[in-house]
N, C-alpha and C. Protein backbone atom coordinates (compact mmCIF):
# COMPACT_ATOMS: atom_id res chain seq x y z
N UNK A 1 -25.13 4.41 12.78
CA UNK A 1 -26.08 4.83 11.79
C UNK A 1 -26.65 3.57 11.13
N UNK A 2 -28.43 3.74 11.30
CA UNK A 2 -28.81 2.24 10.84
C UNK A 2 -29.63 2.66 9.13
N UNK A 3 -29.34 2.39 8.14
CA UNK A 3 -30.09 2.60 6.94
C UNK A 3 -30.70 1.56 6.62
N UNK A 4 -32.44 1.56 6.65
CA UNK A 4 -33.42 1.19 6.18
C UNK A 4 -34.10 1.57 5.33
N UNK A 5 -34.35 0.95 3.75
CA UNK A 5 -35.23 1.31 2.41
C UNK A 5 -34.77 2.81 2.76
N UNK A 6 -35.71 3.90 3.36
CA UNK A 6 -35.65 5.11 3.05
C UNK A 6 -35.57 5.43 4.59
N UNK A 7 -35.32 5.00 5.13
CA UNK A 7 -35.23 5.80 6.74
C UNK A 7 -34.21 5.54 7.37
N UNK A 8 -33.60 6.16 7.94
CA UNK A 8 -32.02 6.80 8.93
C UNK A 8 -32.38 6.66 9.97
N UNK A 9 -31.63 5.79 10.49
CA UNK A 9 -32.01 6.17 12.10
C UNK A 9 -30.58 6.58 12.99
N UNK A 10 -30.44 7.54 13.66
CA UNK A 10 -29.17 8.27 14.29
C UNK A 10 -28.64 7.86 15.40
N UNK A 11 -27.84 7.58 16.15
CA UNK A 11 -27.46 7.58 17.68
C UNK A 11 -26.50 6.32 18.06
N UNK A 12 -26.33 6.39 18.83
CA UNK A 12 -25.14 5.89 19.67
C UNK A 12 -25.82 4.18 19.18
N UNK A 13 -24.82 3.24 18.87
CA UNK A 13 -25.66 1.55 18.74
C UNK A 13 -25.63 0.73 20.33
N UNK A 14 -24.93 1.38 20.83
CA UNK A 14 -25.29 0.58 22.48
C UNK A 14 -26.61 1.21 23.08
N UNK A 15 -27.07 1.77 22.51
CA UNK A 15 -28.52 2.23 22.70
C UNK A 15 -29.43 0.87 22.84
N UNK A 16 -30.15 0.62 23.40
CA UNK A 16 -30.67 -0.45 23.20
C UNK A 16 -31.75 0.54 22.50
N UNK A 17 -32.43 1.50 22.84
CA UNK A 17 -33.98 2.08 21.78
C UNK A 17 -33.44 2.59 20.92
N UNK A 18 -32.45 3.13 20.13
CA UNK A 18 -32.19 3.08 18.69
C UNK A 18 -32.26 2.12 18.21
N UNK A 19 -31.57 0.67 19.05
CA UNK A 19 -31.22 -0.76 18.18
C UNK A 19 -32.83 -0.83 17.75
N UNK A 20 -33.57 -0.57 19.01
CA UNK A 20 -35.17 -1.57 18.87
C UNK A 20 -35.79 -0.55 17.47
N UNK A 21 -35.45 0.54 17.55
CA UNK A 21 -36.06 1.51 16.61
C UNK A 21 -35.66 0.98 15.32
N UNK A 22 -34.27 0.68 14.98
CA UNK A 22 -33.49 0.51 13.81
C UNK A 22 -34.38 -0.79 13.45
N UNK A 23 -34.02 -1.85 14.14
CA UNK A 23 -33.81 -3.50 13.35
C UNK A 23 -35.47 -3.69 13.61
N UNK A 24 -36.62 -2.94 13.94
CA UNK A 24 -37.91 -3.50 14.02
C UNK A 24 -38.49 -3.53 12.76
N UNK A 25 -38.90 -4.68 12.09
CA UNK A 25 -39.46 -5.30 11.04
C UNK A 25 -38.46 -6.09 9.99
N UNK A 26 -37.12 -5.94 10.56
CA UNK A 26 -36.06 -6.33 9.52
C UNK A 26 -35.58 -8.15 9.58
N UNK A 27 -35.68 -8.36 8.47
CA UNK A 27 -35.54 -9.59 8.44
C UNK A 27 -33.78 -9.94 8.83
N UNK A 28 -32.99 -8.81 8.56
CA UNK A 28 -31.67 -8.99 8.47
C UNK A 28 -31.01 -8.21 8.99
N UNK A 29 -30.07 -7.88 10.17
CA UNK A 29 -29.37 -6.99 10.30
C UNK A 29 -27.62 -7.28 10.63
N UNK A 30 -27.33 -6.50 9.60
CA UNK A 30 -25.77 -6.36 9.81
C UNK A 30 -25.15 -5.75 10.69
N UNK A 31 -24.42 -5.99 11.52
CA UNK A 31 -23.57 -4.98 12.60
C UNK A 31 -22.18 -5.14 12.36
N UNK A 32 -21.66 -4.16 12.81
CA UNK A 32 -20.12 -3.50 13.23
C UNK A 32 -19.52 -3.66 14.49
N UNK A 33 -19.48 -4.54 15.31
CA UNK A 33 -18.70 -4.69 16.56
C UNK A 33 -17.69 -3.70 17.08
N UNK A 34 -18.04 -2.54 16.88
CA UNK A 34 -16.69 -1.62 17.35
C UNK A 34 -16.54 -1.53 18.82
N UNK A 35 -15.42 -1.64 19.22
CA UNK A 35 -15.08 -1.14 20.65
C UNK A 35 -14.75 -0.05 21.11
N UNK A 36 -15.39 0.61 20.43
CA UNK A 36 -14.89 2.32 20.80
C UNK A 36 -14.83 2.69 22.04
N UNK A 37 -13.99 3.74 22.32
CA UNK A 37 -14.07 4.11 24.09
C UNK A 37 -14.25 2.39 25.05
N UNK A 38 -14.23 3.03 26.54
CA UNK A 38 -14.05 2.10 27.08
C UNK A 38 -16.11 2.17 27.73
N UNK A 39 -16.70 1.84 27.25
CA UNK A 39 -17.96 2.13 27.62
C UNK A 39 -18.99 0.57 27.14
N UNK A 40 -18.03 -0.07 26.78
CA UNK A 40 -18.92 -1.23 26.60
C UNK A 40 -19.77 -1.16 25.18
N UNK A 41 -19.02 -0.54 24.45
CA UNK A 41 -19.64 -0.08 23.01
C UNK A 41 -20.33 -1.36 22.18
N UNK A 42 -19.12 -2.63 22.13
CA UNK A 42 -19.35 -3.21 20.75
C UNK A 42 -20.64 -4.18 22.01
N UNK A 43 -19.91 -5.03 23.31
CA UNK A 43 -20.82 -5.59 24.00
C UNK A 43 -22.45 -4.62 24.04
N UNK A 44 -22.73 -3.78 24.32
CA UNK A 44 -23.49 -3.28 24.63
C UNK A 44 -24.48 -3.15 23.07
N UNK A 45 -23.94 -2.77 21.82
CA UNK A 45 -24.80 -2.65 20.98
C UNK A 45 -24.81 -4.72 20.18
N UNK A 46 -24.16 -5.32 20.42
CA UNK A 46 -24.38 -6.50 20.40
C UNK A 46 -25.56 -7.09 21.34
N UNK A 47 -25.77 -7.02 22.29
CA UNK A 47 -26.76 -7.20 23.34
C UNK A 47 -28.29 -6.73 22.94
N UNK A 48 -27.95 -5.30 22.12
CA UNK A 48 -29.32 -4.87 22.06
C UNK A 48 -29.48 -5.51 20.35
N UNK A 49 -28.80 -5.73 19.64
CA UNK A 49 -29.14 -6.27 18.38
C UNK A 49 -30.20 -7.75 18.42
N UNK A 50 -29.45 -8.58 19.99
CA UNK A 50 -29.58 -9.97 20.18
C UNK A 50 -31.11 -9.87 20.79
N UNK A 51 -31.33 -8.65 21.54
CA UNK A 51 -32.50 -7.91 22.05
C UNK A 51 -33.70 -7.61 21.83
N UNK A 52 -33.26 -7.18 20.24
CA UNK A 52 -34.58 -6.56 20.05
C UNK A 52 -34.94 -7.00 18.50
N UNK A 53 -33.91 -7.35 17.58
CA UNK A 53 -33.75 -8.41 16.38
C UNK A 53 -35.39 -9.16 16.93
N UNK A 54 -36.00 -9.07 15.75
CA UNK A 54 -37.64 -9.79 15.53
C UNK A 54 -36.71 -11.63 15.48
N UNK A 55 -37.73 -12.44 16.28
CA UNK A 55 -37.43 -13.49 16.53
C UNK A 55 -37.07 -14.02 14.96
N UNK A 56 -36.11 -14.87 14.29
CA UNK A 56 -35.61 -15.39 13.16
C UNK A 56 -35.25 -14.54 12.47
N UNK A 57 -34.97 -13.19 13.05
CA UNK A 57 -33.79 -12.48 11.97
C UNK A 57 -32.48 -13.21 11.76
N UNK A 58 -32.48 -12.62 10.44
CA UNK A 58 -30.57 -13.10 10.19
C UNK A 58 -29.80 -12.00 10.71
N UNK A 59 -28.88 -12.37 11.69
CA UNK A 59 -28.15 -11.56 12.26
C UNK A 59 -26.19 -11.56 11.83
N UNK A 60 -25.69 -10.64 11.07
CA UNK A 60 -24.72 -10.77 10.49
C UNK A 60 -23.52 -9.95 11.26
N UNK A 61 -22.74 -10.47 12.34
CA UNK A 61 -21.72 -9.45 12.89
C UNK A 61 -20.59 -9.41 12.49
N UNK A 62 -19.79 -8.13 12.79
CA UNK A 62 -18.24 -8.45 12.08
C UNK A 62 -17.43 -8.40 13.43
N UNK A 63 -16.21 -8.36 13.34
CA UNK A 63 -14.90 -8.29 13.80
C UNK A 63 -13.83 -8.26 13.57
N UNK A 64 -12.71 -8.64 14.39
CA UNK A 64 -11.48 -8.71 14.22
C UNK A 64 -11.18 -10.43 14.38
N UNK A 65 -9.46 -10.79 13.36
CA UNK A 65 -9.19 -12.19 13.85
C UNK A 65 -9.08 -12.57 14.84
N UNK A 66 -9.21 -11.77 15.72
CA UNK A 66 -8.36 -11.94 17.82
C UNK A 66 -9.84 -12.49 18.02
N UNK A 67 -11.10 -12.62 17.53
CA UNK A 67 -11.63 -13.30 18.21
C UNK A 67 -11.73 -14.57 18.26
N UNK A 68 -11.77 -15.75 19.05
CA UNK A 68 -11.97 -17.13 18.61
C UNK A 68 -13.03 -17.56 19.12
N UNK A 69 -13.88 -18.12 18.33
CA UNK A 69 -14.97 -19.27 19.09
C UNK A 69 -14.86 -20.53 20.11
N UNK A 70 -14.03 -21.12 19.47
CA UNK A 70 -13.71 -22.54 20.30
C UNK A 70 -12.87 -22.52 21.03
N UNK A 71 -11.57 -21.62 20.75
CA UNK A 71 -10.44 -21.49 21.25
C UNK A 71 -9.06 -22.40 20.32
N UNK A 72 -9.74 -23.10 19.10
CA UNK A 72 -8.93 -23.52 18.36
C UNK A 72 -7.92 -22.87 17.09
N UNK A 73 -8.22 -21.56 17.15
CA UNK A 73 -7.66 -20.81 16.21
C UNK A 73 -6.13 -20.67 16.82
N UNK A 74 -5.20 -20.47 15.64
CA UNK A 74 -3.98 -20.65 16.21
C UNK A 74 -3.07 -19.45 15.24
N UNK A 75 -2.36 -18.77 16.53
CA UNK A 75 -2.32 -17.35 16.01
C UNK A 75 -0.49 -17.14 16.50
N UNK A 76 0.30 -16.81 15.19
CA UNK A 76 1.54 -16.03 15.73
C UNK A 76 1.96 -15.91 16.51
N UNK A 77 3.00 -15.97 17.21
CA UNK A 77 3.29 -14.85 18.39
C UNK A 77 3.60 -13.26 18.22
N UNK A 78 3.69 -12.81 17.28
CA UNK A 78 4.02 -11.53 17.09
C UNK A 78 2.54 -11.28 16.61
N UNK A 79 1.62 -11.56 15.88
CA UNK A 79 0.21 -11.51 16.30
C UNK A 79 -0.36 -11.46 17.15
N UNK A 80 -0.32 -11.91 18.36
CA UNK A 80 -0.98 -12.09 19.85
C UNK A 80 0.07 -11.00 20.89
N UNK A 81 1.31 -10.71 20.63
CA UNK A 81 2.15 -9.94 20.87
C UNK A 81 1.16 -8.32 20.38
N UNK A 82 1.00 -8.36 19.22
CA UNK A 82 0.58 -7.15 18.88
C UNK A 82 -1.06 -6.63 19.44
N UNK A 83 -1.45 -7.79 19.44
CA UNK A 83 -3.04 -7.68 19.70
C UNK A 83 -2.89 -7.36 21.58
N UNK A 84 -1.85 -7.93 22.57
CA UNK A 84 -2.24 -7.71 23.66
C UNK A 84 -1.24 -6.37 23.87
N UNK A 85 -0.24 -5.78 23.10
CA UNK A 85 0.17 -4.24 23.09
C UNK A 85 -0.77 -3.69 22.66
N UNK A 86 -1.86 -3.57 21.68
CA UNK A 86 -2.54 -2.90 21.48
C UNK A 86 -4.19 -2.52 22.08
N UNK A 87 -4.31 -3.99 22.97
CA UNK A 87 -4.94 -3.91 23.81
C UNK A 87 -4.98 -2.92 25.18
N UNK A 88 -3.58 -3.40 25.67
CA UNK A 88 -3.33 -2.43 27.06
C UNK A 88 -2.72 -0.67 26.44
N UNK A 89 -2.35 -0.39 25.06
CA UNK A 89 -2.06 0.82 24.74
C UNK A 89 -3.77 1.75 24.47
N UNK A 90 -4.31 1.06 23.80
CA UNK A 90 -5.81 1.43 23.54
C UNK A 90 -6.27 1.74 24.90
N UNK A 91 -6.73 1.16 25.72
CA UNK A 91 -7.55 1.06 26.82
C UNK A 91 -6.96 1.87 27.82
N UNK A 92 -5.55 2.22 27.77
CA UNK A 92 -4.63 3.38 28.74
C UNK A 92 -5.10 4.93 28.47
N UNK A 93 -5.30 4.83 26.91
CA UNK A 93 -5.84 6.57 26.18
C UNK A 93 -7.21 6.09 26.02
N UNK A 94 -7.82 5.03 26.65
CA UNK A 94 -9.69 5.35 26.30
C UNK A 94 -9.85 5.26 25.23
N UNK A 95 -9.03 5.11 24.12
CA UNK A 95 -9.68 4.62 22.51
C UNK A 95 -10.49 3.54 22.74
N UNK A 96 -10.18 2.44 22.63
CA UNK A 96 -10.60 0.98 21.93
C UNK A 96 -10.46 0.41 23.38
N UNK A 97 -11.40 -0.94 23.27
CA UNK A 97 -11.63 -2.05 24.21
C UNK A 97 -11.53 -3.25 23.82
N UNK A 98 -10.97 -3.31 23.09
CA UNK A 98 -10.99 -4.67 22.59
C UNK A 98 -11.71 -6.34 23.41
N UNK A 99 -11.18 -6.05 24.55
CA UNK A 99 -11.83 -7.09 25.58
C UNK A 99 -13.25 -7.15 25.23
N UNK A 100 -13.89 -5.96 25.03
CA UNK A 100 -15.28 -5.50 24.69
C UNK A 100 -15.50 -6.29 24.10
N UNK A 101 -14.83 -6.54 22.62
CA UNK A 101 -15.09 -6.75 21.36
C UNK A 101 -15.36 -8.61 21.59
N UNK A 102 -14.38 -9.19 22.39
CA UNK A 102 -14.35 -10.64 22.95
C UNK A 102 -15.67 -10.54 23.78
N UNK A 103 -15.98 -10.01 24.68
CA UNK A 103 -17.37 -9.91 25.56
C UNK A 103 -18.45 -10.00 24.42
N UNK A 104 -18.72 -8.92 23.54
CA UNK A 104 -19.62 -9.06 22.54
C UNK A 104 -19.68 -10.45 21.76
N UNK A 105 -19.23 -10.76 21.05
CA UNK A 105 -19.09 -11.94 20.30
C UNK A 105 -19.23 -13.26 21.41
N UNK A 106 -18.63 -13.23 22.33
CA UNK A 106 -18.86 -14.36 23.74
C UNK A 106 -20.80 -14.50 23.73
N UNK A 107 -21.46 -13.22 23.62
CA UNK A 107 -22.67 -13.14 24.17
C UNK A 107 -23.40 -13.71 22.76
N UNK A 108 -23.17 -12.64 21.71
CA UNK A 108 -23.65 -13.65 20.60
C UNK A 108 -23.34 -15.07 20.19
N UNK A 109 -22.17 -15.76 20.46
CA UNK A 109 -21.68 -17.17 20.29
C UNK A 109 -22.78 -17.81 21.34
N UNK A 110 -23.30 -17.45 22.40
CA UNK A 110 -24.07 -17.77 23.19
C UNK A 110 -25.94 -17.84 23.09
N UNK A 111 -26.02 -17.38 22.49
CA UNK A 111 -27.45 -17.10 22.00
C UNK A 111 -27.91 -17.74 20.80
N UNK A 112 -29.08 -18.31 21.33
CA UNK A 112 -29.87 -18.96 20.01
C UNK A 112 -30.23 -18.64 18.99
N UNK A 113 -30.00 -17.05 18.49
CA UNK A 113 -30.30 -16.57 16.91
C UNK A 113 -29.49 -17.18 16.14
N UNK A 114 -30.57 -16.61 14.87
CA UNK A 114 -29.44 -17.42 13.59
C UNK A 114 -28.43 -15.73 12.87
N UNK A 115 -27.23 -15.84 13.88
CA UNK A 115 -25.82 -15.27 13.66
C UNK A 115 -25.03 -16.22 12.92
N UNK A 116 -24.06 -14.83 12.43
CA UNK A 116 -22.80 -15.33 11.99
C UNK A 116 -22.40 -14.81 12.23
N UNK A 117 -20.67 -13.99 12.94
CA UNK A 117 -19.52 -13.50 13.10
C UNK A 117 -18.60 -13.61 11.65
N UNK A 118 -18.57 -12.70 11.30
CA UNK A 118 -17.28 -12.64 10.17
C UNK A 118 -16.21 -11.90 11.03
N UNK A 119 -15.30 -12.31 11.01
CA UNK A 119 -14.13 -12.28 11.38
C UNK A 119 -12.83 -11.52 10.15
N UNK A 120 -12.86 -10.66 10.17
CA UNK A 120 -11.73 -10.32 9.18
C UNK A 120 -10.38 -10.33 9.29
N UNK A 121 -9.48 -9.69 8.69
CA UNK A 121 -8.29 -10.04 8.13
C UNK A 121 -7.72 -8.42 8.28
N UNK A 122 -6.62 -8.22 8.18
CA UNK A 122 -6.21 -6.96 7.65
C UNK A 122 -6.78 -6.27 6.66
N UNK A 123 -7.23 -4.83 6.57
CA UNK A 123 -8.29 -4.16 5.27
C UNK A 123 -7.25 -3.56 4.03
N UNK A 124 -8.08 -3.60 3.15
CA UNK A 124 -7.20 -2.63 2.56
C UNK A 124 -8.29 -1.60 0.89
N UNK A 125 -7.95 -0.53 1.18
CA UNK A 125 -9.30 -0.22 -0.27
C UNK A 125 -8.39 -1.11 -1.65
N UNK A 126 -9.66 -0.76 -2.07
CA UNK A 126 -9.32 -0.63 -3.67
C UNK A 126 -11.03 -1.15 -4.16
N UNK A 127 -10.99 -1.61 -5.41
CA UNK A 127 -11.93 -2.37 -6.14
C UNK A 127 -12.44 -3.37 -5.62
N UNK A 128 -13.41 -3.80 -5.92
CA UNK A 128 -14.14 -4.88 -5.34
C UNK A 128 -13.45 -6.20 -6.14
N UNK A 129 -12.24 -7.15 -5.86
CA UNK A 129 -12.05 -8.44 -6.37
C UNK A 129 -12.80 -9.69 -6.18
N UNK A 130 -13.69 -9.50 -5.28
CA UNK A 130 -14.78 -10.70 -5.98
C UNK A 130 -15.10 -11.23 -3.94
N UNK A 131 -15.54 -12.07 -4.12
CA UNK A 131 -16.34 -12.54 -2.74
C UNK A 131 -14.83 -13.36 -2.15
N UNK A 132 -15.03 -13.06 -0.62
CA UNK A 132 -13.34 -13.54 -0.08
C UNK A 132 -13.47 -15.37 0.16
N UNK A 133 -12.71 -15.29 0.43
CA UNK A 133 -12.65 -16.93 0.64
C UNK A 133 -12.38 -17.31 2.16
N UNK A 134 -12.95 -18.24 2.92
CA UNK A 134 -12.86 -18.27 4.49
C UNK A 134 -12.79 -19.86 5.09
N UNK A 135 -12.52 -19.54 6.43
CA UNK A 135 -11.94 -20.94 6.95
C UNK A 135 -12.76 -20.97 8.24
N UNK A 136 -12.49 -21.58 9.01
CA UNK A 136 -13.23 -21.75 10.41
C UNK A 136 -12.25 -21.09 11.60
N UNK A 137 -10.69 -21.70 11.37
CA UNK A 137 -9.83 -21.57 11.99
C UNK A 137 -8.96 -20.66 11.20
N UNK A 138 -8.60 -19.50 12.09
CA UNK A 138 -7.50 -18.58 12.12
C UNK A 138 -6.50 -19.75 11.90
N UNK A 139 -5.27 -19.09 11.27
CA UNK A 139 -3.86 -20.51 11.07
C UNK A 139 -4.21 -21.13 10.24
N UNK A 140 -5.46 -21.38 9.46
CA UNK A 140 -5.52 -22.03 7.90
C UNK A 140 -4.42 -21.37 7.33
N UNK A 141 -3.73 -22.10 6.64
CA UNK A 141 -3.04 -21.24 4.92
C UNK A 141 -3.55 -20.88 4.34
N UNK A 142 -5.07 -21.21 4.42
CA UNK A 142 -5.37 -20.12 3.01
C UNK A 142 -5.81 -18.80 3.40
N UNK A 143 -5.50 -18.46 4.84
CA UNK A 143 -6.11 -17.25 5.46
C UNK A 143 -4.60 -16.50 5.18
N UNK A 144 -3.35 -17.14 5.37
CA UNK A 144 -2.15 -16.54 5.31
C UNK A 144 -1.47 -15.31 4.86
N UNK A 145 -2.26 -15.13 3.81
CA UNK A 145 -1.63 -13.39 2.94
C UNK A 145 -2.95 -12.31 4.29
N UNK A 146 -3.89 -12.57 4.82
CA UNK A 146 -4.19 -11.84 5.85
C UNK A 146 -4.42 -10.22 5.14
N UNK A 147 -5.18 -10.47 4.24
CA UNK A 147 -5.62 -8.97 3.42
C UNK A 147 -6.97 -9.28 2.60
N UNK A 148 -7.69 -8.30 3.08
CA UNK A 148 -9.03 -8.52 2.25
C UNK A 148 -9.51 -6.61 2.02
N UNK A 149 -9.68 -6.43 0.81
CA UNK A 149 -10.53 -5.32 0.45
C UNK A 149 -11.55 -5.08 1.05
N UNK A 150 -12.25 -3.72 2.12
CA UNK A 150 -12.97 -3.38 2.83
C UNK A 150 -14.51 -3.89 1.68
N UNK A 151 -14.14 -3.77 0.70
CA UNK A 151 -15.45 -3.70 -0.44
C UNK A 151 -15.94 -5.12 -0.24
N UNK A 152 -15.45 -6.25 0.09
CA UNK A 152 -15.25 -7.15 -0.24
C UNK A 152 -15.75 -7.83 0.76
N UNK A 153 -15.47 -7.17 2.11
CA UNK A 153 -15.72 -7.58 3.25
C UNK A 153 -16.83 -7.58 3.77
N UNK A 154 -17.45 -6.30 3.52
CA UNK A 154 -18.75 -5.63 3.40
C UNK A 154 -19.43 -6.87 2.46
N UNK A 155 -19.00 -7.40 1.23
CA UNK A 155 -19.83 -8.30 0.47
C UNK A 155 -20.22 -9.50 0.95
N UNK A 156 -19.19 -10.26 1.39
CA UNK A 156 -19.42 -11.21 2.32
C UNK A 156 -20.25 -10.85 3.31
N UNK A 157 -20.25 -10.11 4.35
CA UNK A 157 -21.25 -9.73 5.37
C UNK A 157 -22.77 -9.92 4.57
N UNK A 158 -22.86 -9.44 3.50
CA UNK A 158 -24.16 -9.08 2.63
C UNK A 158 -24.68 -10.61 2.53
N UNK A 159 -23.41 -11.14 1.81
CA UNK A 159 -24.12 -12.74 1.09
C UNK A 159 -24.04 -13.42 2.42
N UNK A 160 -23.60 -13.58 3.53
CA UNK A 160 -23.98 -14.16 4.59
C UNK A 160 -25.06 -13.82 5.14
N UNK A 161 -26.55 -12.53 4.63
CA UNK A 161 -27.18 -12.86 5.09
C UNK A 161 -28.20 -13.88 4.21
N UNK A 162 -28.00 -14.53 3.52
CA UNK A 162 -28.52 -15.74 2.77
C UNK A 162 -28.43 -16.94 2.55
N UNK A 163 -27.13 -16.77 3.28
CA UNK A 163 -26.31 -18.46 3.42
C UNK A 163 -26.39 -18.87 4.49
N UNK A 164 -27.47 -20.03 4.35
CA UNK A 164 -27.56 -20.63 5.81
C UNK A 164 -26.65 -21.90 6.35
N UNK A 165 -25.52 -21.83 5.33
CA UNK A 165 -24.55 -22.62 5.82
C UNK A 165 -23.79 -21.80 6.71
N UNK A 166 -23.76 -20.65 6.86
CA UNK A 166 -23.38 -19.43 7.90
C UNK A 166 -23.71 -19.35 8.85
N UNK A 167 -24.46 -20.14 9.39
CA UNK A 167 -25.41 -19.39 10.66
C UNK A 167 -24.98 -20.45 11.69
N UNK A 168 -24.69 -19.74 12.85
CA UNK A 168 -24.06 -19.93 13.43
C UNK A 168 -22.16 -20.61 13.57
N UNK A 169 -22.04 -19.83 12.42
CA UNK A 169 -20.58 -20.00 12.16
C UNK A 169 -20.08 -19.04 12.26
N UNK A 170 -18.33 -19.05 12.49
CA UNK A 170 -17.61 -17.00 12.66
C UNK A 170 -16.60 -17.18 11.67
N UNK A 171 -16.81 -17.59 10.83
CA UNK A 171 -15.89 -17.78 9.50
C UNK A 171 -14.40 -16.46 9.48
N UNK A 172 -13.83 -17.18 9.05
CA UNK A 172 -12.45 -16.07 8.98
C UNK A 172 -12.24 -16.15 7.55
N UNK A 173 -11.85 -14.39 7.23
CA UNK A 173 -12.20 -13.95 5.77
C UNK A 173 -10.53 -13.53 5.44
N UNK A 174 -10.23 -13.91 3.60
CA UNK A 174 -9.09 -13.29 3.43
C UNK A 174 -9.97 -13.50 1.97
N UNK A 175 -8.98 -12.02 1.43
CA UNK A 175 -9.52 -11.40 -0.21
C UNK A 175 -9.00 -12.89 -1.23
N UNK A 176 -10.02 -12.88 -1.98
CA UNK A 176 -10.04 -14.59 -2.90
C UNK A 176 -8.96 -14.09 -3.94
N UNK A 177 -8.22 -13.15 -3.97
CA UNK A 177 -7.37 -12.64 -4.96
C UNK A 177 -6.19 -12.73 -4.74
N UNK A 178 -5.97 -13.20 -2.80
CA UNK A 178 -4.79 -12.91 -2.49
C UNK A 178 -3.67 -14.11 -2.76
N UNK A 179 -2.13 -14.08 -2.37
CA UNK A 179 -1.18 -15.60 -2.45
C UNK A 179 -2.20 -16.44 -1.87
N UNK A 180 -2.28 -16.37 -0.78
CA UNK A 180 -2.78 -17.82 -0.12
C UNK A 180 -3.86 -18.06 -0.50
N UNK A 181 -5.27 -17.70 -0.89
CA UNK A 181 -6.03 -17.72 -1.68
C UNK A 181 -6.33 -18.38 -3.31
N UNK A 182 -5.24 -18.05 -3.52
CA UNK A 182 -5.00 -18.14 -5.11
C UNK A 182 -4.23 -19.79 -5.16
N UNK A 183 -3.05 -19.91 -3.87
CA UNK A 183 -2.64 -21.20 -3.55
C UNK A 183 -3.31 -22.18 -3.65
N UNK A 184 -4.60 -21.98 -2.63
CA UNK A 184 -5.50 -22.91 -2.04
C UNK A 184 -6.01 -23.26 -3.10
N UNK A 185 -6.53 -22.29 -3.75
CA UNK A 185 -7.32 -22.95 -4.89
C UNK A 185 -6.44 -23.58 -5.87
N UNK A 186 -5.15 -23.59 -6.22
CA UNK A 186 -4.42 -24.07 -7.35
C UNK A 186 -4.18 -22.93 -8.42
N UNK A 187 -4.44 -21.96 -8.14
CA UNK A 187 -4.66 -21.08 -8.87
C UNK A 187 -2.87 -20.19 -8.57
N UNK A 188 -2.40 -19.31 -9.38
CA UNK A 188 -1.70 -18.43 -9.15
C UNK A 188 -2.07 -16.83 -9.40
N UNK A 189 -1.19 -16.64 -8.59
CA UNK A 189 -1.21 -15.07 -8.62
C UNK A 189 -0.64 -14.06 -10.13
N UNK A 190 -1.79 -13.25 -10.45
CA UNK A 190 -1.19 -12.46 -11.55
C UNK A 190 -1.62 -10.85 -10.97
């Protein structure tokens, strides 16, 4: 579902003619990388964003931490343990593709728009605590407490489409409220 000023537009996002319908005249569009089903969901509506996005849109995508750009992110073993059980458990019942989700982001890391990849953290609701704080590399400490408020996450996505120190970066997000957060900065937790 794409919401523009006053118009809705409906349907599947691997559509490439919804994408072209949705993002035509938009200076900015945010996406959702989902890998739903095994159908090439998040690749496929990534493709048509990269597609049909008016030449110098700001293009703002999200994800998960399992993705890496460079290959320098440095991840747990019971993290990468969990991410490749949940890979081959997903993709056995047709939920999730995660591979997808790496294909998508591969194609945008590849393309000359001005993207950013936000990369998130574990979600969690509540209140909006303020804009998250981010690193380049997964395995920073200050990514460490690995929790950011969905509200929050969504905000960042927003103010990245204005920050052109973003573009072409996949920044990794954790809530500015959290231990490691609060560490980094010198700050403590109350």
């Amino acid at each position: 579902m794409v919401v523009e000023r006053h118009r809705l537009d409906v349907g599947d996002t691997n559509d490439p003619e919804v994408i072209r319908r949705a993002v035509a005249g938009c200076d900015g569009v945010l996406t959702v990388l989902v890998p739903w089903g095994v159908r090439q969901y998040a690749s496929g509506t990534a493709q048509a964003v990269l597609d049909h996005a008016r030449p110098g849109a700001r293009l703002v995508f999200s994800c998960g931490w399992h993705i890496t750009r460079d290959g320098k992110d440095t991840y747990s073993r019971l993290f990468i343990l969990g991410v490749r059980i949940a890979t081959v458990l997903a993709k056995l019942v047709r939920a999730v593709e995660l591979d997808d989700q790496v294909e998508a982001c591969r194609r945008v890391f590849a393309s000359d728009t001005r993207w950013t990849v936000v990369r998130g953290s574990s979600l969690e609701e509540g209140e909006s605590q303020g804009l998250p704080v981010w690193s380049r590399r997964v395995g920073d400490p200050v990514l460490a407490s690995n929790l950011t408020r969905r509200v929050d996450f969504a905000l960042f996505m927003v103010e990245a489409l204005t920050d052109d120190t973003l573009v072409q970066e996949a920044p990794a997000i954790v809530g500015c409220r959290t231990p490691s957060a609060l560490a980094h900065a010198g700050g403590s937790h109350t």
